[in-house]
Protein backbone atom coordinates (compact mmCIF):
# COMPACT_ATOMS: atom_id res chain seq x y z
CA UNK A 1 8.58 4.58 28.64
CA UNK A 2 8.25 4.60 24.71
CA UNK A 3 5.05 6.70 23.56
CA UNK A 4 2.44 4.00 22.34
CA UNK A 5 1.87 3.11 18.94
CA UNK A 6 -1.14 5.03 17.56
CA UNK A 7 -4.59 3.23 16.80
CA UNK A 8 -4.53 1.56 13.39
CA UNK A 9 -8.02 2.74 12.87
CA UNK A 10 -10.74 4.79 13.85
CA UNK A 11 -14.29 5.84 12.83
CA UNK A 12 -15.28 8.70 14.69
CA UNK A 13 -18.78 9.22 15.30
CA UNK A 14 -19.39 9.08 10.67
CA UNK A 15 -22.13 9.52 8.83
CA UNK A 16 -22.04 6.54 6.31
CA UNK A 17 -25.48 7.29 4.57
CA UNK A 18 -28.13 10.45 4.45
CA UNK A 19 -30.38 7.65 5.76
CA UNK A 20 -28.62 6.44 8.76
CA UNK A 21 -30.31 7.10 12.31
CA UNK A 22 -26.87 6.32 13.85
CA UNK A 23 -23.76 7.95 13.01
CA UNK A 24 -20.38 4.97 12.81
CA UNK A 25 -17.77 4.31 15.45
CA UNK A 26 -15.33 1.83 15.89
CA UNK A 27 -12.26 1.12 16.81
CA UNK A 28 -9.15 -1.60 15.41
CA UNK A 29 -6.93 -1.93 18.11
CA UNK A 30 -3.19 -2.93 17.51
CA UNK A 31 -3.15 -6.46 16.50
CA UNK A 32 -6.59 -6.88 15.75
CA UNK A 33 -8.71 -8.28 12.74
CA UNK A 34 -12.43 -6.71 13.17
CA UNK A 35 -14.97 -7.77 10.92
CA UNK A 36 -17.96 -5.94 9.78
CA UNK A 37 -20.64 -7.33 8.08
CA UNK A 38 -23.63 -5.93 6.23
CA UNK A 39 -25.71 -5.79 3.44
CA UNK A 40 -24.92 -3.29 0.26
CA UNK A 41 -26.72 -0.74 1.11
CA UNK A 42 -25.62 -0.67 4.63
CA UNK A 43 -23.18 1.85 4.03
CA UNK A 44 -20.05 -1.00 4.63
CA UNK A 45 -18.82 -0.67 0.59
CA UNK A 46 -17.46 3.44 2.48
CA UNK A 47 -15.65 2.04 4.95
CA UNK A 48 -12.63 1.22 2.92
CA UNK A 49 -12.90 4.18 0.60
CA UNK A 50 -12.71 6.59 3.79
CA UNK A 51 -9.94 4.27 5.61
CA UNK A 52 -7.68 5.00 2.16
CA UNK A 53 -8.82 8.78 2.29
CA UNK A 54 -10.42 8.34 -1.37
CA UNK A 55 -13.36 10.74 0.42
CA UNK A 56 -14.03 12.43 3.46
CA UNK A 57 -16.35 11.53 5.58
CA UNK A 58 -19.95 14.01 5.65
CA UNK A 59 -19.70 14.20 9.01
CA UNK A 60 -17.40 12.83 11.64
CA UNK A 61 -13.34 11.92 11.78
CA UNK A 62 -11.28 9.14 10.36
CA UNK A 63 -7.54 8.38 11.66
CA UNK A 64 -5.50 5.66 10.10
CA UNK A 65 -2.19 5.06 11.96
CA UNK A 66 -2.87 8.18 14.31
CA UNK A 67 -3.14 10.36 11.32
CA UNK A 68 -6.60 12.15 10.16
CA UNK A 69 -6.60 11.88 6.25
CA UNK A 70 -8.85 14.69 5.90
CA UNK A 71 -5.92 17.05 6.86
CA UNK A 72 -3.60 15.78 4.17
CA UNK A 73 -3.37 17.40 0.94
CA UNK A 74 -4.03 14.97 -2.28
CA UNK A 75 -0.14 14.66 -2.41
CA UNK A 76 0.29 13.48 0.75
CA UNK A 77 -2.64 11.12 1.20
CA UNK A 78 -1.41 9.76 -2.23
CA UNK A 79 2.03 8.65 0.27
CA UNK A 80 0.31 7.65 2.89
CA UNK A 81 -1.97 5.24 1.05
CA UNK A 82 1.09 3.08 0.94
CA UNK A 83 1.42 2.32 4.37
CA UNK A 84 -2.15 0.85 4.56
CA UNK A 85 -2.36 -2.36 2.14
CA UNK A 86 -6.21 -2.68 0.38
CA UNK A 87 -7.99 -5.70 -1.42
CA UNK A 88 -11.11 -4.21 -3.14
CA UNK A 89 -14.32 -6.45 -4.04
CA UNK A 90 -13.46 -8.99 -6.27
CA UNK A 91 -9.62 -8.39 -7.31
CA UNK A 92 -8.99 -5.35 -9.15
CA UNK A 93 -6.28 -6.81 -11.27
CA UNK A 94 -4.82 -5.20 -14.15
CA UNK A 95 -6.10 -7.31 -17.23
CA UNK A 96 -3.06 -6.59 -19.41
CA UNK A 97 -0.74 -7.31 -17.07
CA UNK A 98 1.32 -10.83 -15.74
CA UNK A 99 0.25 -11.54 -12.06
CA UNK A 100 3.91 -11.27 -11.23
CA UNK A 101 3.44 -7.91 -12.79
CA UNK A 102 0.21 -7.11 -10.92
CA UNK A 103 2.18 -8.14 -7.58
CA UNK A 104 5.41 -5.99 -8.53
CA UNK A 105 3.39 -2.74 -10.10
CA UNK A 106 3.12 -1.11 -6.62
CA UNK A 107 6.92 -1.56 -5.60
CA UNK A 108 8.21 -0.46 -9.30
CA UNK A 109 6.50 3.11 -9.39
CA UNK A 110 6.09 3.42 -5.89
CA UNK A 111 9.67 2.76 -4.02
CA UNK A 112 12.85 3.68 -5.12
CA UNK A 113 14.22 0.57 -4.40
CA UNK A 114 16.69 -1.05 -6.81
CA UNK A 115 14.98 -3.22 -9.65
CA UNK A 116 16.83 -6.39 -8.19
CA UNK A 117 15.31 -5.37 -4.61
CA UNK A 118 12.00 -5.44 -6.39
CA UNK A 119 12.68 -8.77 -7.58
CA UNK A 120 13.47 -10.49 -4.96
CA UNK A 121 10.94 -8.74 -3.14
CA UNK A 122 7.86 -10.15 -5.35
CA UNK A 123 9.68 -13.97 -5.27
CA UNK A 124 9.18 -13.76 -1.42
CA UNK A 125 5.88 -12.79 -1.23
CA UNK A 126 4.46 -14.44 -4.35
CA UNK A 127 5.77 -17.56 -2.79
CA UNK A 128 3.98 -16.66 0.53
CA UNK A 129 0.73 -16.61 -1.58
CA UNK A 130 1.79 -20.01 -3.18
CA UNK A 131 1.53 -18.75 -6.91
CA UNK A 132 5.07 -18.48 -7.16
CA UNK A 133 4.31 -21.25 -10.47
CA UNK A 134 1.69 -18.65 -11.96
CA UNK A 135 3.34 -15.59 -12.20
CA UNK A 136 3.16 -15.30 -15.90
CA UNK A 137 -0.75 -15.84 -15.94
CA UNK A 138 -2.67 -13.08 -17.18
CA UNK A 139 -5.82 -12.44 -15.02
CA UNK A 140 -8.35 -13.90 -17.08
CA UNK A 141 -6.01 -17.33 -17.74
CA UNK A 142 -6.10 -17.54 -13.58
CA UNK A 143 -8.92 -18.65 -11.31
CA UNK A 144 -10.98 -17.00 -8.94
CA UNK A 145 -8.30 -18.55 -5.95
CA UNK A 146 -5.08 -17.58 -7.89
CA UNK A 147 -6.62 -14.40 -8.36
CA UNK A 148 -7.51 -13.24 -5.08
CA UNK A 149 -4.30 -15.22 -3.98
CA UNK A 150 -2.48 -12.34 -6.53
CA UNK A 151 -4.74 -9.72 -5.26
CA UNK A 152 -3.63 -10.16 -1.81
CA UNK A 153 0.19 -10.48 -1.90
CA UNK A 154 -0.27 -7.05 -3.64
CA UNK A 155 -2.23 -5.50 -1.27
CA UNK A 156 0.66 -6.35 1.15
CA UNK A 157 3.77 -4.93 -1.23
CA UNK A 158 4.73 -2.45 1.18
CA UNK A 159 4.54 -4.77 4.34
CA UNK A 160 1.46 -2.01 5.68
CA UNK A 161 0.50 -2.20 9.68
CA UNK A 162 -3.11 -2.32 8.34
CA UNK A 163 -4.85 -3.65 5.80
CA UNK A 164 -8.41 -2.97 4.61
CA UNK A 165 -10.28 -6.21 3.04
CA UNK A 166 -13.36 -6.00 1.22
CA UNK A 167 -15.23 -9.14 0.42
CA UNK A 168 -11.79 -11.28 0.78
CA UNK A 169 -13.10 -14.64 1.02
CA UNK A 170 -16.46 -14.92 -1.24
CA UNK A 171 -16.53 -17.61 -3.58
CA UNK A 172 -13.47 -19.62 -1.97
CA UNK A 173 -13.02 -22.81 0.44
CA UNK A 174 -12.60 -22.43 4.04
CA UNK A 175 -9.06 -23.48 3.54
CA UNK A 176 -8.04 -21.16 1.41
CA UNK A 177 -9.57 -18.47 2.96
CA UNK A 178 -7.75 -19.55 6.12
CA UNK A 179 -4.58 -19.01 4.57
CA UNK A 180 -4.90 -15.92 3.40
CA UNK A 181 -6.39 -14.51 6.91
CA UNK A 182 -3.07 -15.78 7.82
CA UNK A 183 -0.89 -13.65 4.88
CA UNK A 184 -3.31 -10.69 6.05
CA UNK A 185 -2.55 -10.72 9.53
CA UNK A 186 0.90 -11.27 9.13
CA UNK A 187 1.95 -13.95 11.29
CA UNK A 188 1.66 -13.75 15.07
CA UNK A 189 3.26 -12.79 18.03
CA UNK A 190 2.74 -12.59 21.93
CA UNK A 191 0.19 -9.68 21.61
CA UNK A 192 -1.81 -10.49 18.90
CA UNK A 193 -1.01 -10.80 14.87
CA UNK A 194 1.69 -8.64 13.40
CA UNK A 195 -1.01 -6.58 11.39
CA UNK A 196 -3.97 -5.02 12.26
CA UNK A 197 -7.14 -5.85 9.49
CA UNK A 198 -10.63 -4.39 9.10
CA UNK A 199 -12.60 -6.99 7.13
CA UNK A 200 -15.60 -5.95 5.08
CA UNK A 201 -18.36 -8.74 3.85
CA UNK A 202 -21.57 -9.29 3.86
CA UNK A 203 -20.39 -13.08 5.57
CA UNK A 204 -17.57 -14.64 6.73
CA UNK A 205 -17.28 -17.98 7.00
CA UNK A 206 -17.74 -19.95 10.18
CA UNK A 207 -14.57 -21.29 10.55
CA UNK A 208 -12.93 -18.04 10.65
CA UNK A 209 -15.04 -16.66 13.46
CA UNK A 210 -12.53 -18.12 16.25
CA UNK A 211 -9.57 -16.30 14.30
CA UNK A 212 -10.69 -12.84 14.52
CA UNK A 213 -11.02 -10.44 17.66
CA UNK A 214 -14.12 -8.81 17.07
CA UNK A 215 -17.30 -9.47 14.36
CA UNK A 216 -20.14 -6.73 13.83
CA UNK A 217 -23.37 -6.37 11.93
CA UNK A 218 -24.38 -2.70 10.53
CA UNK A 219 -27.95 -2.32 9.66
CA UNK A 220 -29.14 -0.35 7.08
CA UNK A 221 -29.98 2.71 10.03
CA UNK A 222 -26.31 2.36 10.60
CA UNK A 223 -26.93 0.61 13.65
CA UNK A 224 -23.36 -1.28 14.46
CA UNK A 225 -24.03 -4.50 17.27
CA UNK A 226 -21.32 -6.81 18.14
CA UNK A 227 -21.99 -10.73 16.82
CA UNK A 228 -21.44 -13.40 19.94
CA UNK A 229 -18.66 -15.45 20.17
């Protein structure tokens, strides 16, 4: 039998803040889109900085894909960051640049594919985000939806097996957030969806909630309880 594929993500027993009574654990499964939600303060805004290795936790273990980032060195975790795809808070755009050149930066300093590979590349997914008609929109000429539309066909320039979203669907209709759940998750299959997501928010909206496996609330003690159905 083939060795199984390793867990996408897990928190191992982490500290998130000095003031939390309860250190974090949990688990993404292969397949999965788990939601956490939580105020600021809650210690959620670390989750996605520890899942990319930008710090190590103060106490505890993080593995992404099966892999503890804290045992990298910088040049390494620097690689592996590309096999996990991220949408920060808002968009994090580059002002100065196209959003076709937002969407292509990753793949043009980070793969040594050919420049027409590239190309073709960012048509395909910048038509899966539907902004194919944008693309030479600077950020600030763009709304918030084309925007986080661009934001998250970068986030997913390298194809990743997990993504980390933070704050993906504020300020947008339930319709568009639907469809880009469905660019995150990557289509699905027999098992579950092609990608594994965490989700971080302080809401998600309701007509998401039968689309994802799991949703939790962290309190500001760290406390971690699973939402019903």
């Amino acid at each position: 039998m083939p060795d199984p594929l390793p867990l996408p993500l897990v928190f191992d027993q982490v500290l998130l803040s000095p003031r939390a009574a309860t250190p974090f654990s949990l688990t993404v499964e292969p397949g999965e889109t788990v939601v956490v939600l939580g105020e600021a303060d809650s210690g959620l805004e670390l989750l996605g900085t520890l899942a990319l290795g930008l710090e190590d936790p103060r106490a505890g273990r993080v593995h992404v894909l099966g892999t503890d980032l804290s045992t990298l060195p910088g040049h390494e975790r620097l690689a592996f960051r590309r096999r996990v795809g991220y949408l920060p808070a808002g968009d994090g755009l580059l002002q100065n640049l196209s959003l076709r050149d937002n969407v292509a930066l990753p793949l043009r300093f980070g793969s040594t594919a050919a420049s027409r590979e590239v190309e073709g590349r960012v048509d395909v997914m910048m038509a899966a985000g539907r902004i194919g008609r944008i693309g030479g929109l600077r950020p600030a000429q763009a709304n918030e939806e084309e925007r986080r539309r661009t934001a998250m066909v970068r986030a997913l320039a390298f194809d990743p097996a997990l993504v980390v979203l933070e704050q993906p669907f504020d300020g947008l209709s339930s319709r568009v957030a639907g469809e880009l759940l469905t660019l995150a998750r990557g289509g699905e299959e027999a098992q579950g969806a092609r990608r594994s997501a965490l989700i971080t928010s302080q809401e998600l909206p309701p007509a998401l909630h039968h689309r994802v496996e799991r949703i939790y609330r962290l309190d500001r003690q760290g406390t971690l309880e699973l939402e019903p159905a």
